[in-house]
N, C-alpha and C. Protein backbone atom coordinates (compact mmCIF):
# COMPACT_ATOMS: atom_id res chain seq x y z
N UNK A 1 -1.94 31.95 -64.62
CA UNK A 1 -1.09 31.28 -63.68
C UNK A 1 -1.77 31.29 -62.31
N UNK A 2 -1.53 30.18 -61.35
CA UNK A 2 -2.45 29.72 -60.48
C UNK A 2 -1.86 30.88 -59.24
N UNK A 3 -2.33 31.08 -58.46
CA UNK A 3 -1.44 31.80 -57.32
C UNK A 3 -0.40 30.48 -56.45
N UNK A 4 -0.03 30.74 -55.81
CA UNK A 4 0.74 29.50 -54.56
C UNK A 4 -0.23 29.32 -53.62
N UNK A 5 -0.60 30.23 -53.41
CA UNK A 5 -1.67 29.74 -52.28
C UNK A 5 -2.91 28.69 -52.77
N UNK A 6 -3.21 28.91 -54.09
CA UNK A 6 -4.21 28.61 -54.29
C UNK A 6 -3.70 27.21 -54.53
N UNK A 7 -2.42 26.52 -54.80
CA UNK A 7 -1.94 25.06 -55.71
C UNK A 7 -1.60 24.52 -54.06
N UNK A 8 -1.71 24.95 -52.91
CA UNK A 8 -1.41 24.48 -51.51
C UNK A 8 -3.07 23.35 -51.13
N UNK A 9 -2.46 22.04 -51.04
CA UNK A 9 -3.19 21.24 -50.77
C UNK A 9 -4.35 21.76 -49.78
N UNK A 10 -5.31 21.12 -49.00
CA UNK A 10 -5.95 21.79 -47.92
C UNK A 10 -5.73 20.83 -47.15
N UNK A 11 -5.73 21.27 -45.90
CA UNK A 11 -5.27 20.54 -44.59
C UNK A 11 -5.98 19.42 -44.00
N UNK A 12 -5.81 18.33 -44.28
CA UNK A 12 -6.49 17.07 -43.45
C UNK A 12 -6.90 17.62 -42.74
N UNK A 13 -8.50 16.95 -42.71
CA UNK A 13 -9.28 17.34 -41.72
C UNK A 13 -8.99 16.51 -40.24
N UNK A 14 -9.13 16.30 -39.17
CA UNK A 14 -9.41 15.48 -38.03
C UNK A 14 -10.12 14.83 -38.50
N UNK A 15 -10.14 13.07 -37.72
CA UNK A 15 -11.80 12.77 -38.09
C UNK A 15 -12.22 13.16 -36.93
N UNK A 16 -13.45 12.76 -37.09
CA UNK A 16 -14.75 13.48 -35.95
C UNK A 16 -14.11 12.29 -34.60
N UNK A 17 -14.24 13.11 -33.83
CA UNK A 17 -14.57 12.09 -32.53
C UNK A 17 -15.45 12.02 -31.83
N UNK A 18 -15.60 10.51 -31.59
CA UNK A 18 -16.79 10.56 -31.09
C UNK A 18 -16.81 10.60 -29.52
N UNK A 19 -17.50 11.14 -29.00
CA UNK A 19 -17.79 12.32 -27.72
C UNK A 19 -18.10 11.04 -26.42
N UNK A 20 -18.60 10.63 -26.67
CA UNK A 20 -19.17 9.71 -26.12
C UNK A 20 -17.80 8.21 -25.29
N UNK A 21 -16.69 8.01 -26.12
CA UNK A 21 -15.77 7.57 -25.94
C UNK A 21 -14.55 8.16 -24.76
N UNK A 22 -14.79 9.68 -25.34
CA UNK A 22 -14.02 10.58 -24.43
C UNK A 22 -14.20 11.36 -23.16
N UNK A 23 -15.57 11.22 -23.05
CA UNK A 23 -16.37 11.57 -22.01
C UNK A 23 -15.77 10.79 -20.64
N UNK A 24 -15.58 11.57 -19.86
CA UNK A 24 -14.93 10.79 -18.45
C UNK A 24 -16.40 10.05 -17.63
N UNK A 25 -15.87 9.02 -17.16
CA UNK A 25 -17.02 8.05 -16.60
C UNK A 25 -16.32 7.42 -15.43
N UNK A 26 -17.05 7.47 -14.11
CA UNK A 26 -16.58 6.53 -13.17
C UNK A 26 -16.46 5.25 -13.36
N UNK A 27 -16.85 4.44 -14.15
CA UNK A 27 -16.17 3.07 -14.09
C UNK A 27 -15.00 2.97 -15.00
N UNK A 28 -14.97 3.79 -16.06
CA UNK A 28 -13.81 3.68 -16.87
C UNK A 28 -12.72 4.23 -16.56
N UNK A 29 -11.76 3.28 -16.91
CA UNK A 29 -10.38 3.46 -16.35
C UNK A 29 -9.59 4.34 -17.14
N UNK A 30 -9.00 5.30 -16.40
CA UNK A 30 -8.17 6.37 -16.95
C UNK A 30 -6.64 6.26 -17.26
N UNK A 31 -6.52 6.29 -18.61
CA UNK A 31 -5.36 5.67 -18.93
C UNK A 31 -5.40 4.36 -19.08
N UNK A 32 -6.34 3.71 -19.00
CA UNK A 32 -5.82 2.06 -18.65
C UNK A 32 -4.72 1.15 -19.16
N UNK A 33 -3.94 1.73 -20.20
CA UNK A 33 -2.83 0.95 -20.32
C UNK A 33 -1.35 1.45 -19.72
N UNK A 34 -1.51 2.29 -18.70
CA UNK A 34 -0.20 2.88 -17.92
C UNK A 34 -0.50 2.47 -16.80
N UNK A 35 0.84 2.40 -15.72
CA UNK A 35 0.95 2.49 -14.80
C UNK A 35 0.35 1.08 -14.13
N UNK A 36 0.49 0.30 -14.75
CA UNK A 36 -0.25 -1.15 -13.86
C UNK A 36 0.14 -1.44 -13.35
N UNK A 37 1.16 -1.44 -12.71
CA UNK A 37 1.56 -2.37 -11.66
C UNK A 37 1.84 -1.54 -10.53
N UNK A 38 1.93 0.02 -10.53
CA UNK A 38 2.04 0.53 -9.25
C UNK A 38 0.10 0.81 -8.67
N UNK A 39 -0.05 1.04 -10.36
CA UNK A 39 -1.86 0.81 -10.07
C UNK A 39 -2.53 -0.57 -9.18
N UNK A 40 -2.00 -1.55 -9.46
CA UNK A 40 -2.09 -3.01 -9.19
C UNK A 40 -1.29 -3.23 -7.15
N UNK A 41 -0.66 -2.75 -7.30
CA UNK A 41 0.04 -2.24 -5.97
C UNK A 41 -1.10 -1.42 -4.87
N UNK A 42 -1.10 -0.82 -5.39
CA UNK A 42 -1.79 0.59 -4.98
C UNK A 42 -3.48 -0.43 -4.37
N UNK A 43 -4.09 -1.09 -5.25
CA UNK A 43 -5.36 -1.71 -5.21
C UNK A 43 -5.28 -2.69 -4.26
N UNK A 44 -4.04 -3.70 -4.55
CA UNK A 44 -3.45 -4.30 -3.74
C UNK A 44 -3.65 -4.02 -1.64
N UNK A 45 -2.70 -2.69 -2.02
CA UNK A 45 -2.85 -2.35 0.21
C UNK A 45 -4.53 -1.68 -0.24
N UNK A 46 -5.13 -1.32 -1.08
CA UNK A 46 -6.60 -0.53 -0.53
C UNK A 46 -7.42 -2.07 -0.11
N UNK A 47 -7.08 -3.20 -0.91
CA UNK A 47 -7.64 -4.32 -0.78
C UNK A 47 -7.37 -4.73 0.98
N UNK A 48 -6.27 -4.75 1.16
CA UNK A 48 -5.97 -5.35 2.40
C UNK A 48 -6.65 -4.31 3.55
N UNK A 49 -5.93 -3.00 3.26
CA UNK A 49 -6.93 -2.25 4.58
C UNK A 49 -8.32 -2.19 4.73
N UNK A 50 -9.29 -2.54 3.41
CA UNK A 50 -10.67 -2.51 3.02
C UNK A 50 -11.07 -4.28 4.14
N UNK A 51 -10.06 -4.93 3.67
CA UNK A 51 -10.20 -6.30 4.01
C UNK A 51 -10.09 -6.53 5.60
N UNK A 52 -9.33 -6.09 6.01
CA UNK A 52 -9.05 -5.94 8.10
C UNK A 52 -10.04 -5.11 8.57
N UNK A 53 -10.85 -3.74 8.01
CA UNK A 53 -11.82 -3.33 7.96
C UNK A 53 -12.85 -4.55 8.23
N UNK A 54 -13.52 -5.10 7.37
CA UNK A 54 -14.67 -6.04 7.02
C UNK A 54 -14.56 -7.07 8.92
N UNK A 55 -13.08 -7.08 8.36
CA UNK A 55 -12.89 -8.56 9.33
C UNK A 55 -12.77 -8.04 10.84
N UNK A 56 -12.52 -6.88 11.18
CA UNK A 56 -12.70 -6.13 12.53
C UNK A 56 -14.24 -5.70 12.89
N UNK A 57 -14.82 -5.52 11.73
CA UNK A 57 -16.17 -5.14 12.00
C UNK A 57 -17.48 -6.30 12.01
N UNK A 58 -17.02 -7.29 11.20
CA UNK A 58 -17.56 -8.81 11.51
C UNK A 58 -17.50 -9.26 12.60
N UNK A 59 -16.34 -8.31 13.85
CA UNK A 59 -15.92 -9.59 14.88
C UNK A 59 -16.59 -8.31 15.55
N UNK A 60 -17.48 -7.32 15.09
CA UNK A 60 -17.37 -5.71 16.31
C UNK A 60 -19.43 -5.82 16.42
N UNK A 61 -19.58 -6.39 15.59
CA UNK A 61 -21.06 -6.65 15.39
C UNK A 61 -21.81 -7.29 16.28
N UNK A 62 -21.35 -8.24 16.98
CA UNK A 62 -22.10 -9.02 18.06
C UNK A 62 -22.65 -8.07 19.51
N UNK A 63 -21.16 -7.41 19.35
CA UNK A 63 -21.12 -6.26 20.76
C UNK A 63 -21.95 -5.58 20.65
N UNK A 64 -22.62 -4.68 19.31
CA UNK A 64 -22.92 -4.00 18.83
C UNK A 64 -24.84 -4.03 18.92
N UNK A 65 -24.95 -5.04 18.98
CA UNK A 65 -26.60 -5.28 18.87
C UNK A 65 -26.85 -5.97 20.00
N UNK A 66 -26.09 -6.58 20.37
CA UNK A 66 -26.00 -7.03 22.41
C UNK A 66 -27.37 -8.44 21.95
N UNK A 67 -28.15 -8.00 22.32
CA UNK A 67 -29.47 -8.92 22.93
C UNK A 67 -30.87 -8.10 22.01
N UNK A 68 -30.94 -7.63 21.04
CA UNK A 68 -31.47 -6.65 20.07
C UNK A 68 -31.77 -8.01 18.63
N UNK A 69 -30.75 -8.90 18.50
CA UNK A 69 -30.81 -9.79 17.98
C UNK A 69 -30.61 -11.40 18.11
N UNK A 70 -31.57 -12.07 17.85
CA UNK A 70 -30.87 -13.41 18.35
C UNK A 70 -29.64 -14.07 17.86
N UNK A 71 -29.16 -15.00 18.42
CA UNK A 71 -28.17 -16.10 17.70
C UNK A 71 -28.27 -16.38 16.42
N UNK A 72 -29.34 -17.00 16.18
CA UNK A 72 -29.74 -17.31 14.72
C UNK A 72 -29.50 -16.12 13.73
N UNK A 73 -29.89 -15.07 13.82
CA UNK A 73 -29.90 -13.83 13.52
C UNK A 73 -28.56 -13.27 13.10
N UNK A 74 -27.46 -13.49 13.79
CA UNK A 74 -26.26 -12.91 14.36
C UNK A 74 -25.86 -12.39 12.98
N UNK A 75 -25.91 -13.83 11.76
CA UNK A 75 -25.00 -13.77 10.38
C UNK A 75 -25.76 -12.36 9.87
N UNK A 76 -26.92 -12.66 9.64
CA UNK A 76 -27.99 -11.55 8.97
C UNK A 76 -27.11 -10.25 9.36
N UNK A 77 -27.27 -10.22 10.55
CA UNK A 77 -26.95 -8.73 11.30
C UNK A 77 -25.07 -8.34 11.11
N UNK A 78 -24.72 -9.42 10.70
CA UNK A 78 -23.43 -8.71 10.30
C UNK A 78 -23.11 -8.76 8.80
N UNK A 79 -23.71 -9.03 8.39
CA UNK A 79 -24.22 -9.14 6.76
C UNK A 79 -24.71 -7.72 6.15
N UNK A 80 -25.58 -7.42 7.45
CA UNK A 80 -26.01 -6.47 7.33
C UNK A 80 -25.43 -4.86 7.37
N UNK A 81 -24.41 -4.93 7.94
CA UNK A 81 -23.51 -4.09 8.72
C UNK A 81 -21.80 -4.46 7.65
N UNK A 82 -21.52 -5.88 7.54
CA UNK A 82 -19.99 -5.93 6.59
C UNK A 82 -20.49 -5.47 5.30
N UNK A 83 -21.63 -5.93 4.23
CA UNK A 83 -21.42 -5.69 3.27
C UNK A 83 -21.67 -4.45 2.13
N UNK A 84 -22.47 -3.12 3.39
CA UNK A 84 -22.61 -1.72 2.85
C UNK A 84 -21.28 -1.17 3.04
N UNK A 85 -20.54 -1.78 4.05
CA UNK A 85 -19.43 -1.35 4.19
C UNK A 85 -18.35 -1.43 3.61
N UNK A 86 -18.26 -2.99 2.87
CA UNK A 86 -16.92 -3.49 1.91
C UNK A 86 -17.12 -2.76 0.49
N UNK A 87 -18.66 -2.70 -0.02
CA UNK A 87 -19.22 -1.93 -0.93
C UNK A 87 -18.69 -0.50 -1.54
N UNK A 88 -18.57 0.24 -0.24
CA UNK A 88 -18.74 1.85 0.32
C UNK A 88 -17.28 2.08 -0.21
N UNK A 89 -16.27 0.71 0.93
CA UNK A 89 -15.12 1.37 0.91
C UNK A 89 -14.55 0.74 -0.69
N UNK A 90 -15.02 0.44 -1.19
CA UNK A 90 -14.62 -0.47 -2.20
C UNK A 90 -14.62 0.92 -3.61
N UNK A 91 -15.72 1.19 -3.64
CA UNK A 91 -16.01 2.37 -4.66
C UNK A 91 -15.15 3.40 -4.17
N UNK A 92 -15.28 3.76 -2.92
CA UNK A 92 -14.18 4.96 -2.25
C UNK A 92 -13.06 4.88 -3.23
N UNK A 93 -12.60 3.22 -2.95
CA UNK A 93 -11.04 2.88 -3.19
C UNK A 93 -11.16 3.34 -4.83
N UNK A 94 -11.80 2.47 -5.64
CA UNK A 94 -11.97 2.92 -6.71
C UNK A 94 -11.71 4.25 -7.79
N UNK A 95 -13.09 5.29 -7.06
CA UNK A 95 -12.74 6.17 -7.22
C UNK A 95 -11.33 7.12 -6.39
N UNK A 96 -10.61 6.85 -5.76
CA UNK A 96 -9.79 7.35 -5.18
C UNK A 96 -8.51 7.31 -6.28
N UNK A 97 -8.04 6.00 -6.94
CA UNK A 97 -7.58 5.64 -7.30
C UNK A 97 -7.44 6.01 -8.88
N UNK A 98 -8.79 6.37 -9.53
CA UNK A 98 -9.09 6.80 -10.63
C UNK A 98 -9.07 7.94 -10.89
N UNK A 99 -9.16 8.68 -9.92
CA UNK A 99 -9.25 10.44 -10.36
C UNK A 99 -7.89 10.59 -11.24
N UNK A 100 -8.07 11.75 -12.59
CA UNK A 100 -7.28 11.77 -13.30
C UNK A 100 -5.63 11.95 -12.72
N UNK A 101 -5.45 13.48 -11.62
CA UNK A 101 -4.16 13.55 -11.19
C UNK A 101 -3.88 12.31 -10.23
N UNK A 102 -4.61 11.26 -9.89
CA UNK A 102 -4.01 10.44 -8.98
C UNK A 102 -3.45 9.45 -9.53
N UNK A 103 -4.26 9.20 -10.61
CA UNK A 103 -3.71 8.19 -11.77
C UNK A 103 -2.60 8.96 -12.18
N UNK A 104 -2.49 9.90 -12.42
CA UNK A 104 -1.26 10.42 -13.35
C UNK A 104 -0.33 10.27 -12.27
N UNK A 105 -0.43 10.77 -10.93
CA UNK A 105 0.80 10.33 -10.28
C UNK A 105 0.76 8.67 -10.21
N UNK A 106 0.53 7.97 -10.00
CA UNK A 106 0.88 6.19 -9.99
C UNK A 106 1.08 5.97 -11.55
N UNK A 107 0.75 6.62 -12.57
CA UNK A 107 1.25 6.32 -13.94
C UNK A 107 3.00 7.21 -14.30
N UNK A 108 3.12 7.78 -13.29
CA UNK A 108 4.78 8.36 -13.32
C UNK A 108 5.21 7.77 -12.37
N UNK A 109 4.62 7.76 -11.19
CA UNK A 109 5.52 6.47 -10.46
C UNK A 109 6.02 4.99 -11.22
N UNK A 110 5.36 4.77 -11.81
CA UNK A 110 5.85 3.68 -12.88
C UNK A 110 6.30 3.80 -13.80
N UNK A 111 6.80 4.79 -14.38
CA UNK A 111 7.46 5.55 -14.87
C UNK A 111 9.01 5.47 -14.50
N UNK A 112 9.11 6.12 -13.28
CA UNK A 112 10.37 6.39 -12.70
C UNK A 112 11.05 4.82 -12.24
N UNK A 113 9.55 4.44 -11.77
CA UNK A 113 10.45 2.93 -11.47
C UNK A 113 11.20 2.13 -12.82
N UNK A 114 10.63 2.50 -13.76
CA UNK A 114 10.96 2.00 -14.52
C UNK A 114 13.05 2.18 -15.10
N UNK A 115 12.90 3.66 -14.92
CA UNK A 115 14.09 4.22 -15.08
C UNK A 115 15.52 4.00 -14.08
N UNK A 116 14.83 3.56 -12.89
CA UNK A 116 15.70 3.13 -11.54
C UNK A 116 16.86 2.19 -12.18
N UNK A 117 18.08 2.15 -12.22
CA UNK A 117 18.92 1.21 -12.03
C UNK A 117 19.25 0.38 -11.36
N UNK A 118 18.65 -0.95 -11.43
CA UNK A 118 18.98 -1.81 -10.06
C UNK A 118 20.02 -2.69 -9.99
N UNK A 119 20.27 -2.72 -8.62
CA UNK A 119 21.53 -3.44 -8.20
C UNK A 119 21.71 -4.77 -8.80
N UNK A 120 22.48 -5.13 -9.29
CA UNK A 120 23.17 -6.82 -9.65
C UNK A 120 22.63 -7.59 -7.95
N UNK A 121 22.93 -8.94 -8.93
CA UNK A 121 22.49 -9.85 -7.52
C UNK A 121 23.77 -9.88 -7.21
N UNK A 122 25.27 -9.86 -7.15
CA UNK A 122 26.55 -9.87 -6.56
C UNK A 122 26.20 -8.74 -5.76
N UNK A 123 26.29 -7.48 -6.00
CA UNK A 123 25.67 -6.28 -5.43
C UNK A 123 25.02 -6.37 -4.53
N UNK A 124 23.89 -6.70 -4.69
CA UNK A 124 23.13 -6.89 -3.42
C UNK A 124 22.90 -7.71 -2.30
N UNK A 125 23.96 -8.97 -3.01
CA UNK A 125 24.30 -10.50 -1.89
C UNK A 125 25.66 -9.26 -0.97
N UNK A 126 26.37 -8.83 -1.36
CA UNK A 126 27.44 -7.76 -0.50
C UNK A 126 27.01 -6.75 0.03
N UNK A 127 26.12 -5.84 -0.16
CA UNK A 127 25.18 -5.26 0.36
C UNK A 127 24.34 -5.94 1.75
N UNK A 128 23.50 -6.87 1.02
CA UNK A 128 23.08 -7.50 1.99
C UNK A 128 24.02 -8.03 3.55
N UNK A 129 25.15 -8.68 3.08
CA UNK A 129 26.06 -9.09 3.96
C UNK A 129 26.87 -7.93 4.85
N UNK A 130 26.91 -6.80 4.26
CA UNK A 130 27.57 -5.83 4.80
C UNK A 130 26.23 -5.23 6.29
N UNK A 131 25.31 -5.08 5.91
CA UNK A 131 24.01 -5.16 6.59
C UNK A 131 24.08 -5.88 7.85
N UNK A 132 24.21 -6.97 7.39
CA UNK A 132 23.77 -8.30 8.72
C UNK A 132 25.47 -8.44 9.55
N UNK A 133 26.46 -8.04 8.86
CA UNK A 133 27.75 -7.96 10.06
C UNK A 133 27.19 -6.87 10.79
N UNK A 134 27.00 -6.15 10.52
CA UNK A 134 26.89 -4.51 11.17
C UNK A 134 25.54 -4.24 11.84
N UNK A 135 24.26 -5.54 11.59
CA UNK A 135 23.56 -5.15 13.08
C UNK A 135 24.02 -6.56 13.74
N UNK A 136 24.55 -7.76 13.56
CA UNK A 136 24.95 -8.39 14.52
C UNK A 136 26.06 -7.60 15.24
N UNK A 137 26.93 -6.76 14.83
CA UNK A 137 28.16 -6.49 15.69
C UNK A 137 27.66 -5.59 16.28
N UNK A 138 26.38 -4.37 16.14
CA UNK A 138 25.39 -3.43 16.89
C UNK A 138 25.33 -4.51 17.78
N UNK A 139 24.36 -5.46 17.68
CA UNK A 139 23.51 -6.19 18.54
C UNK A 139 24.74 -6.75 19.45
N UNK A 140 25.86 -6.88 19.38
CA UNK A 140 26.92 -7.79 20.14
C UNK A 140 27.09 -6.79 21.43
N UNK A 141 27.48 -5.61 20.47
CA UNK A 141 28.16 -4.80 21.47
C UNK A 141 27.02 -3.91 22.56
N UNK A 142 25.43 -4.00 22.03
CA UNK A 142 24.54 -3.82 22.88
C UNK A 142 24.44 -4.83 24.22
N UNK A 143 24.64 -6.03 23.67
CA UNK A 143 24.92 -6.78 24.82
C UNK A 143 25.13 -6.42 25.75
N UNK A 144 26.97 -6.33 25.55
CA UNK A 144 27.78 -6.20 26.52
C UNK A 144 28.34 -5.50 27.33
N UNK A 145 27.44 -4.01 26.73
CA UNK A 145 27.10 -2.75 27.48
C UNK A 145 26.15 -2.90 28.46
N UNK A 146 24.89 -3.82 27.68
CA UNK A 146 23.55 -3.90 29.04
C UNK A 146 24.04 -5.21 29.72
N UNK A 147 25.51 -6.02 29.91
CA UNK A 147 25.22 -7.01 31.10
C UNK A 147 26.33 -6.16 31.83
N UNK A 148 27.44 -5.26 31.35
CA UNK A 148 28.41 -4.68 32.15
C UNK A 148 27.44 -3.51 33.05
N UNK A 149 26.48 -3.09 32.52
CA UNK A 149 25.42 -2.33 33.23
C UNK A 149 24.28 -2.96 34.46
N UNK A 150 23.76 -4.21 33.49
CA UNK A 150 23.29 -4.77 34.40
C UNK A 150 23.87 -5.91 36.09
N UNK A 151 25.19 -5.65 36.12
CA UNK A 151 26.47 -6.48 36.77
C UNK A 151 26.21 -4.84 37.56
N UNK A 152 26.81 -4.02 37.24
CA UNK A 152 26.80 -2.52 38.05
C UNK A 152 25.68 -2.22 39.40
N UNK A 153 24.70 -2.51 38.52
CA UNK A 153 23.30 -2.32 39.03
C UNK A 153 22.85 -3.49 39.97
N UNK A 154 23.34 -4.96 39.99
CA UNK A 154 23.32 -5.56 40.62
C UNK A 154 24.07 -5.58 41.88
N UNK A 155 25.28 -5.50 41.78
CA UNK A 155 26.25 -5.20 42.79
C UNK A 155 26.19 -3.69 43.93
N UNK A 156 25.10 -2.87 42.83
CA UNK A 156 24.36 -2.12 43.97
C UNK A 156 22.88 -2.50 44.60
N UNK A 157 22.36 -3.40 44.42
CA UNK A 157 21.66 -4.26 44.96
C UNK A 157 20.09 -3.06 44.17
N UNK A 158 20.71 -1.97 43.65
CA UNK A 158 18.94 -2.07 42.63
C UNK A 158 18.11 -2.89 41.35
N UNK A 159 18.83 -3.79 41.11
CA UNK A 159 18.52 -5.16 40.49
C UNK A 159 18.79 -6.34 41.73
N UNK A 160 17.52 -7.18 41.31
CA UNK A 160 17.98 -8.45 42.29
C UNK A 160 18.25 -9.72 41.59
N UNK A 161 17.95 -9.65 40.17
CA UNK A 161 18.61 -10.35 39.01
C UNK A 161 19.86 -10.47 38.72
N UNK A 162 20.87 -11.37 39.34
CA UNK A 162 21.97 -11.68 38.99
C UNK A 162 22.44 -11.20 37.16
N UNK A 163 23.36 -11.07 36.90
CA UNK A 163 23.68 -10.63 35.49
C UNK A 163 23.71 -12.31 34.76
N UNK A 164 23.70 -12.48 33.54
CA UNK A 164 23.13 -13.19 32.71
C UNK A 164 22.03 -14.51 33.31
N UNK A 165 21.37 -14.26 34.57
CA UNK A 165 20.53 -15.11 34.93
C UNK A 165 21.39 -15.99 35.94
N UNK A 166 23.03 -15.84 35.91
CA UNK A 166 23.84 -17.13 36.96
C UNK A 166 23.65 -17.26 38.65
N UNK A 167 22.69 -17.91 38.60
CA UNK A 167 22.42 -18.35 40.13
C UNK A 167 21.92 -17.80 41.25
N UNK A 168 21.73 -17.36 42.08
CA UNK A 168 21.04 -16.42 43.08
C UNK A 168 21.80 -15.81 43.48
């Protein structure tokens, strides 16, 4: 008679993995099927601040080399100067974006957004409206504090601005 142990199947092996797939690499994207759109967000403002960058330093370049370069020259020389720079900050962004815990936080931020309950459009048209009475009636009653103030201040002659602009 067989023992039990011995009639116990043997345990699926793993298959092999291959190493090479799993190996972390700066261009490959971590996780790449999570978190896209706060990822996409996220690339989004690095794009724009990378981008006012380029375009502040395109317009900072002329100052910069004075009379060192000619006219003709000018593009070269900011060519020279925008595009190590869009490059630089570009990989920065990249890798900034890719490191495993940073990804993991923007892959739970999308996450949670996901879980958020959002308001109905009735909801938020009353919402909204409740909003706009309440800084117009702010804004009303700011008014009529700064012309009953500014009337005060006139009539003591430290304004020489009549109150709402009426006449001299």
């Amino acid at each position: 008679m067989a023992s039990p142990a011995a009639s116990k199947p043997a345990p699926a092996q793993p298959n092999p993995v291959d190493l090479a797939s799993t190996k972390p690499s700066v261009w490959r994207i971590y996780k790449s099927g999570q978190g896209y759109w706060t990822r996409m967000g996220t690339a989004m403002g690095a794009g724009i601040i990378i981008l006012f960058t380029v375009v502040w330093l395109w317009s900072q370049v002329p100052a910069w080399v004075g009379s060192y370069v000619t006219r003709e020259n000018i593009i070269t020389a900011r060519l020279a100067v925008v595009l190590p720079v869009l490059f630089v900050m570009g990989f920065l962004a990249w890798l900034a974006m890719n490191k495993p815990y940073r990804a993991e936080f923007l892959i739970e931020t999308d996450n949670e957004m996901k879980r958020i309950n959002w308001a109905s459009r009735k909801e938020l048209v009353g919402s909204t409206r409740v909003v706009i009475f309440f800084m117009l009636s702010c804004a009303l009653i700011l008014f009529f504090y700064d012309q009953i103030f500014h009337t005060i201040f006139w009539l003591l002659t430290v304004l020489k601005t009549p109150p709402l602009g009426l006449g001299s």
